[in-house]
N, C-alpha and C. Protein backbone atom coordinates (compact mmCIF):
# COMPACT_ATOMS: atom_id res chain seq x y z
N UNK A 1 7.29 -12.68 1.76
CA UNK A 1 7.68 -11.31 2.04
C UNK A 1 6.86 -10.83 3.24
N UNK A 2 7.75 -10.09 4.17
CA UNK A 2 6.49 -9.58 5.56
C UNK A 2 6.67 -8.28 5.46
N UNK A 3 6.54 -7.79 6.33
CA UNK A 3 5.68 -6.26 6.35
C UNK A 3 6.92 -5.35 5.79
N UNK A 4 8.28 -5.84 7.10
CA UNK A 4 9.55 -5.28 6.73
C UNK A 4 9.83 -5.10 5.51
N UNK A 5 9.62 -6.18 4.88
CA UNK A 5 10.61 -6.14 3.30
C UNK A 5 9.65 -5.73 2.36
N UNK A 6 8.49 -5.59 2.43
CA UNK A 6 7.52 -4.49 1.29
C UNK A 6 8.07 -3.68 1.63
N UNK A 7 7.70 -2.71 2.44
CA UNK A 7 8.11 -1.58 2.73
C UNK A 7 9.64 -0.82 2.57
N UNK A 8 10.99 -1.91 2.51
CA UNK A 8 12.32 -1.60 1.88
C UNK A 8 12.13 -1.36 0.59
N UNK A 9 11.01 -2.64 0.12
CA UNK A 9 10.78 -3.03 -1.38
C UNK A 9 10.26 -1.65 -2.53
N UNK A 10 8.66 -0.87 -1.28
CA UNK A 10 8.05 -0.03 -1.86
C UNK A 10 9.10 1.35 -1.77
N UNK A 11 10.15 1.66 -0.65
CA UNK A 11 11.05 2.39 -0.37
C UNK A 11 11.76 2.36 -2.04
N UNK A 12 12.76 1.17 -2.18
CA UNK A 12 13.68 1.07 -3.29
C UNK A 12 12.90 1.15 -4.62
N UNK A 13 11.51 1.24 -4.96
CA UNK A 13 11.32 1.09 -6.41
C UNK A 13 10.89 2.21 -6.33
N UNK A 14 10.53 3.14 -5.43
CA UNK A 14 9.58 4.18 -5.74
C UNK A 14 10.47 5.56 -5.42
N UNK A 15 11.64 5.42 -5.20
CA UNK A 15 12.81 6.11 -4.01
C UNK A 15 12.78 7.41 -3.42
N UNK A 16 11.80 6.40 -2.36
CA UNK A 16 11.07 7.61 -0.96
C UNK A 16 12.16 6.77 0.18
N UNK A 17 11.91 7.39 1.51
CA UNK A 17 12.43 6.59 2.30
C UNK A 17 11.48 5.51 2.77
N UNK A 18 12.38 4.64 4.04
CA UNK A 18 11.68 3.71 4.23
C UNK A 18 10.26 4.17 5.21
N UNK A 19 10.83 5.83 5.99
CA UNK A 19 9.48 6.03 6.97
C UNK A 19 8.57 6.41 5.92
N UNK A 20 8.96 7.17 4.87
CA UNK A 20 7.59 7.53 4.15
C UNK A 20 6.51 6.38 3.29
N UNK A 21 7.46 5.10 3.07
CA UNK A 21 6.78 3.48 2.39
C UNK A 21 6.36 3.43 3.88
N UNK A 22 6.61 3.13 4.96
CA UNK A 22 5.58 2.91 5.74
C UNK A 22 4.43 3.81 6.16
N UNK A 23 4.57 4.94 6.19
CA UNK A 23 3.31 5.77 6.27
C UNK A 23 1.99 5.64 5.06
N UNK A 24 2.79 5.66 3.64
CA UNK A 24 2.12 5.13 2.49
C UNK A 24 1.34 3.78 2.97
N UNK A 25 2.21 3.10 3.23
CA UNK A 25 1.35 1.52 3.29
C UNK A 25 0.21 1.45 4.57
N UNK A 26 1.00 2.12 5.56
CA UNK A 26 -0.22 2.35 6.52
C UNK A 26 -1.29 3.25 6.00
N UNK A 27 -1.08 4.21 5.16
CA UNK A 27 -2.68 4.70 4.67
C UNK A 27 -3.40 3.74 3.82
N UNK A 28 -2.51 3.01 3.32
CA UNK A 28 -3.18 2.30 2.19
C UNK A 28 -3.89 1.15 2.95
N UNK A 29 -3.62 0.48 3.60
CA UNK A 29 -4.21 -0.41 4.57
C UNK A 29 -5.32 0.15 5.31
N UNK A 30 -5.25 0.98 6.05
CA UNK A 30 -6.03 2.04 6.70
C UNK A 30 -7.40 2.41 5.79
N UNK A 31 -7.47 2.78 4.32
CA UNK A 31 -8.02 3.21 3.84
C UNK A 31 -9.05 2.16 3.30
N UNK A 32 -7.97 1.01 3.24
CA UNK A 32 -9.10 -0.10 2.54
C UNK A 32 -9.81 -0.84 3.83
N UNK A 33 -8.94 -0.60 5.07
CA UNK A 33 -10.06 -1.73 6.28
C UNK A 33 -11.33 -0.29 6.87
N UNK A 34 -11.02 1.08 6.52
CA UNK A 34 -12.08 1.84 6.63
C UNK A 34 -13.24 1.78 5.69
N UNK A 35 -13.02 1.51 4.10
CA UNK A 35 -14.36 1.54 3.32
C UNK A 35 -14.83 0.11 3.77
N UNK A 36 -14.21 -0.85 3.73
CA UNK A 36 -14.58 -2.34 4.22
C UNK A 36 -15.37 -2.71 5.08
N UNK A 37 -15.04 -1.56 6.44
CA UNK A 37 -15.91 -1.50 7.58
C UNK A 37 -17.21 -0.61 7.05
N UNK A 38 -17.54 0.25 5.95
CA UNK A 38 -18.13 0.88 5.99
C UNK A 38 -19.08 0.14 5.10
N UNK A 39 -18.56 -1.15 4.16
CA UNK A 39 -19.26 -1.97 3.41
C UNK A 39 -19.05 -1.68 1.91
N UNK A 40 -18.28 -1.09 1.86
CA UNK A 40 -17.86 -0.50 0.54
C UNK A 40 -16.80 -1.57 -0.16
N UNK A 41 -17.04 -1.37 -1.06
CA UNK A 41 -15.98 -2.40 -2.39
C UNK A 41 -14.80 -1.39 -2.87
N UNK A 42 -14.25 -1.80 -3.05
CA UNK A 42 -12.74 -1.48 -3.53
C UNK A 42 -12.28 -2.26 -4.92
N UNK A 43 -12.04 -1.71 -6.07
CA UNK A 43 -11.87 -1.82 -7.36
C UNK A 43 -10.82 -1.58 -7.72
N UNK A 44 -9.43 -2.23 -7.42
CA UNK A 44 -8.05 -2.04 -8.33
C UNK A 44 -7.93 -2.67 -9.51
N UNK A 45 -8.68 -1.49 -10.81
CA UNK A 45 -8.39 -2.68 -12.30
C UNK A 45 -6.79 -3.47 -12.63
N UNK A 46 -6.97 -4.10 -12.85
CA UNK A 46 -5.56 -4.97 -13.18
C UNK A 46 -5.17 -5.62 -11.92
N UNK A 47 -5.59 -5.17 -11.22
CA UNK A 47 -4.89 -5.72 -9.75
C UNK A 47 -6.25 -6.82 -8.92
N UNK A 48 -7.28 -6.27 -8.46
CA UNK A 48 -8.22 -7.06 -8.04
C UNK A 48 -8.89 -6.36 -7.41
N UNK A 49 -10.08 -6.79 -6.49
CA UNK A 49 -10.69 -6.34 -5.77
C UNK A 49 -11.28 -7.09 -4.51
N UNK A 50 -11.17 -6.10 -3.79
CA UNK A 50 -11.55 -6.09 -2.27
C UNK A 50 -13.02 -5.98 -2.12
N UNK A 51 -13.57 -6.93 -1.35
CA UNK A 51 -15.20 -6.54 -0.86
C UNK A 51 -15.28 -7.35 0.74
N UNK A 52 -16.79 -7.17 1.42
CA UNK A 52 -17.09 -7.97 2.23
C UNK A 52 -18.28 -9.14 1.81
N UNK A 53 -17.87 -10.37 2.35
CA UNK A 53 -18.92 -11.27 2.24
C UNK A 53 -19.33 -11.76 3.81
N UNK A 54 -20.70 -12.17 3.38
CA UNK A 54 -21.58 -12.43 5.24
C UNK A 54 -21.51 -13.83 5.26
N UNK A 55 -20.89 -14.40 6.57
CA UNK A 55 -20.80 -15.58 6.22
C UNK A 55 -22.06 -16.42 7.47
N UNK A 56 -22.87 -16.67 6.96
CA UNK A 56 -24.18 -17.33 7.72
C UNK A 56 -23.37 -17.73 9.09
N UNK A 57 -24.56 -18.15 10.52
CA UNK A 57 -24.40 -19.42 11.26
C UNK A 57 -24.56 -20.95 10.58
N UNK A 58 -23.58 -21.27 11.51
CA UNK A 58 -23.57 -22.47 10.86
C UNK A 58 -23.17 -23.23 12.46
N UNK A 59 -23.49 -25.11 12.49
CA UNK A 59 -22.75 -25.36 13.45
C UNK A 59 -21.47 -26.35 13.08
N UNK A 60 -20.39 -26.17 14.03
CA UNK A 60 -19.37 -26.84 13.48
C UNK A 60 -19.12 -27.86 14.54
N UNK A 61 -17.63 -28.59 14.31
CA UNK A 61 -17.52 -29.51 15.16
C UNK A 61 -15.36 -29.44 15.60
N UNK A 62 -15.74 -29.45 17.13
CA UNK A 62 -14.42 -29.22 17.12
C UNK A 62 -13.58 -30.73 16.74
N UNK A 63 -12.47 -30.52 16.07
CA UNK A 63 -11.89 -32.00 16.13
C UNK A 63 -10.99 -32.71 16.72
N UNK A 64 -11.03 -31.98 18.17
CA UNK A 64 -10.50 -32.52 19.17
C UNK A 64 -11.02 -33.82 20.01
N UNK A 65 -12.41 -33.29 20.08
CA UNK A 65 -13.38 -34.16 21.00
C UNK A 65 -14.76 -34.45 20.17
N UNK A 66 -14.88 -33.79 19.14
CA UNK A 66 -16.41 -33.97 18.47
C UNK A 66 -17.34 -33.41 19.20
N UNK A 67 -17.23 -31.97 19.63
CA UNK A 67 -18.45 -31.48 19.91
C UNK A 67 -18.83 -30.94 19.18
N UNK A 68 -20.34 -30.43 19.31
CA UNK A 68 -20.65 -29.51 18.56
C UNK A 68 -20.85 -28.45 19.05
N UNK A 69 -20.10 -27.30 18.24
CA UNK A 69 -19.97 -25.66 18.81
C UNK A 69 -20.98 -25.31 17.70
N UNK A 70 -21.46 -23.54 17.99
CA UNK A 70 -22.20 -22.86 17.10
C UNK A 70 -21.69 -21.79 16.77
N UNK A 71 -20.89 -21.63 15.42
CA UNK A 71 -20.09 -20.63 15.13
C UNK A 71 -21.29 -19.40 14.50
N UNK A 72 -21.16 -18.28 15.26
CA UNK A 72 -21.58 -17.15 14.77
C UNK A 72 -21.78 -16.57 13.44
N UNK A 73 -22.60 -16.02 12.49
CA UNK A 73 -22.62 -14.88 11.72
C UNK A 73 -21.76 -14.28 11.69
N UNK A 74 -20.97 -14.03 10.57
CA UNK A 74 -19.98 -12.50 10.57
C UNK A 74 -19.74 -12.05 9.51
N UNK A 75 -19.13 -11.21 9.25
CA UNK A 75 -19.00 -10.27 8.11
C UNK A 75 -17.41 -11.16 7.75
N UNK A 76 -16.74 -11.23 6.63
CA UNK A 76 -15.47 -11.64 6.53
C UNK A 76 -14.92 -11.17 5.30
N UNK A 77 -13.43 -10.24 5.18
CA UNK A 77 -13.04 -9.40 4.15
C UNK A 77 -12.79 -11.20 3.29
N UNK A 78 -12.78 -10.24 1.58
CA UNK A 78 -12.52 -11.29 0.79
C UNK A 78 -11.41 -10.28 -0.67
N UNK A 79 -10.57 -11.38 -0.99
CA UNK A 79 -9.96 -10.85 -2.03
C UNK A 79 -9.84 -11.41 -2.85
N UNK A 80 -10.16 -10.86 -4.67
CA UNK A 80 -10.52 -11.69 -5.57
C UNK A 80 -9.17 -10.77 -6.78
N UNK A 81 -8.27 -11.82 -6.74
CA UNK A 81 -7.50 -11.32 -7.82
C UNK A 81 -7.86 -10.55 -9.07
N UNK A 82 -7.42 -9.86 -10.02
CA UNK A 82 -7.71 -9.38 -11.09
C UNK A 82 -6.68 -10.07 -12.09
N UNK A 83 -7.50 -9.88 -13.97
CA UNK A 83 -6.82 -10.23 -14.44
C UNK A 83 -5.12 -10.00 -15.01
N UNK A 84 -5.12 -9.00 -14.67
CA UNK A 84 -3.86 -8.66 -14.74
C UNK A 84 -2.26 -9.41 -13.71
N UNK A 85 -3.35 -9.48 -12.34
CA UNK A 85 -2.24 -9.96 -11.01
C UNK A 85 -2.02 -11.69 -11.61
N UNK A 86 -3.58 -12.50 -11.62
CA UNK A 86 -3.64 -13.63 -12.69
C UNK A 86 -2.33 -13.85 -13.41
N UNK A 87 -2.30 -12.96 -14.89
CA UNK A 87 -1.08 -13.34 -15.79
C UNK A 87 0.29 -12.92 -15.46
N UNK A 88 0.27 -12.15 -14.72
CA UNK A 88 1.46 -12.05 -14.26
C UNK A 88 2.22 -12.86 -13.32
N UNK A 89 0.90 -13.78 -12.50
CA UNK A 89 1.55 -14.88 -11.89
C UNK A 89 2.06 -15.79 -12.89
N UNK A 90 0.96 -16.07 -13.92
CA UNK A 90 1.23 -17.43 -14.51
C UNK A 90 2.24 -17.54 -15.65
């Protein structure tokens, strides 16, 4: 599913239009890459949760030619299902 068809999707189950599922989804996106940047965790029970993890230097190797590059420190969003999203897959 891509951006288009959530947004028909969140349109038809919730029955707003399709500009107002995209304004929704853009806050909702918006809202979670703002606490994220701010370092904040995000807690959807049943659904999962959002945090940041730091991911060390490290050096790697490209596998084109075998060099060795030195990939940077960075911050990197992470998403950890909940139990609810879990059984409903399985």
């Amino acid at each position: 599913m891509n951006k288009a068809e959530l947004i028909a999707k969140i349109a038809e189950d919730s029955g707003i239009t399709k500009v107002q599922a995209e304004k929704a989804l853009g806050a909702f996106t918006g809202a979670v890459t703002d606490s994220l940047k701010a370092g904040n965790k995000i807690a959807l029970v049943g659904f999962g949760t959002f945090d940041v993890s730091a991911r060390a230097a490290r050096t790697a190797r490209n596998p084109r030619t075998g060099d060795a590059i030195q990939v940077p420190a960075m911050n990197v969003p992470r998403f950890k299902a909940g139990k609810g999203l879990k059984d409903s897959v399985n």
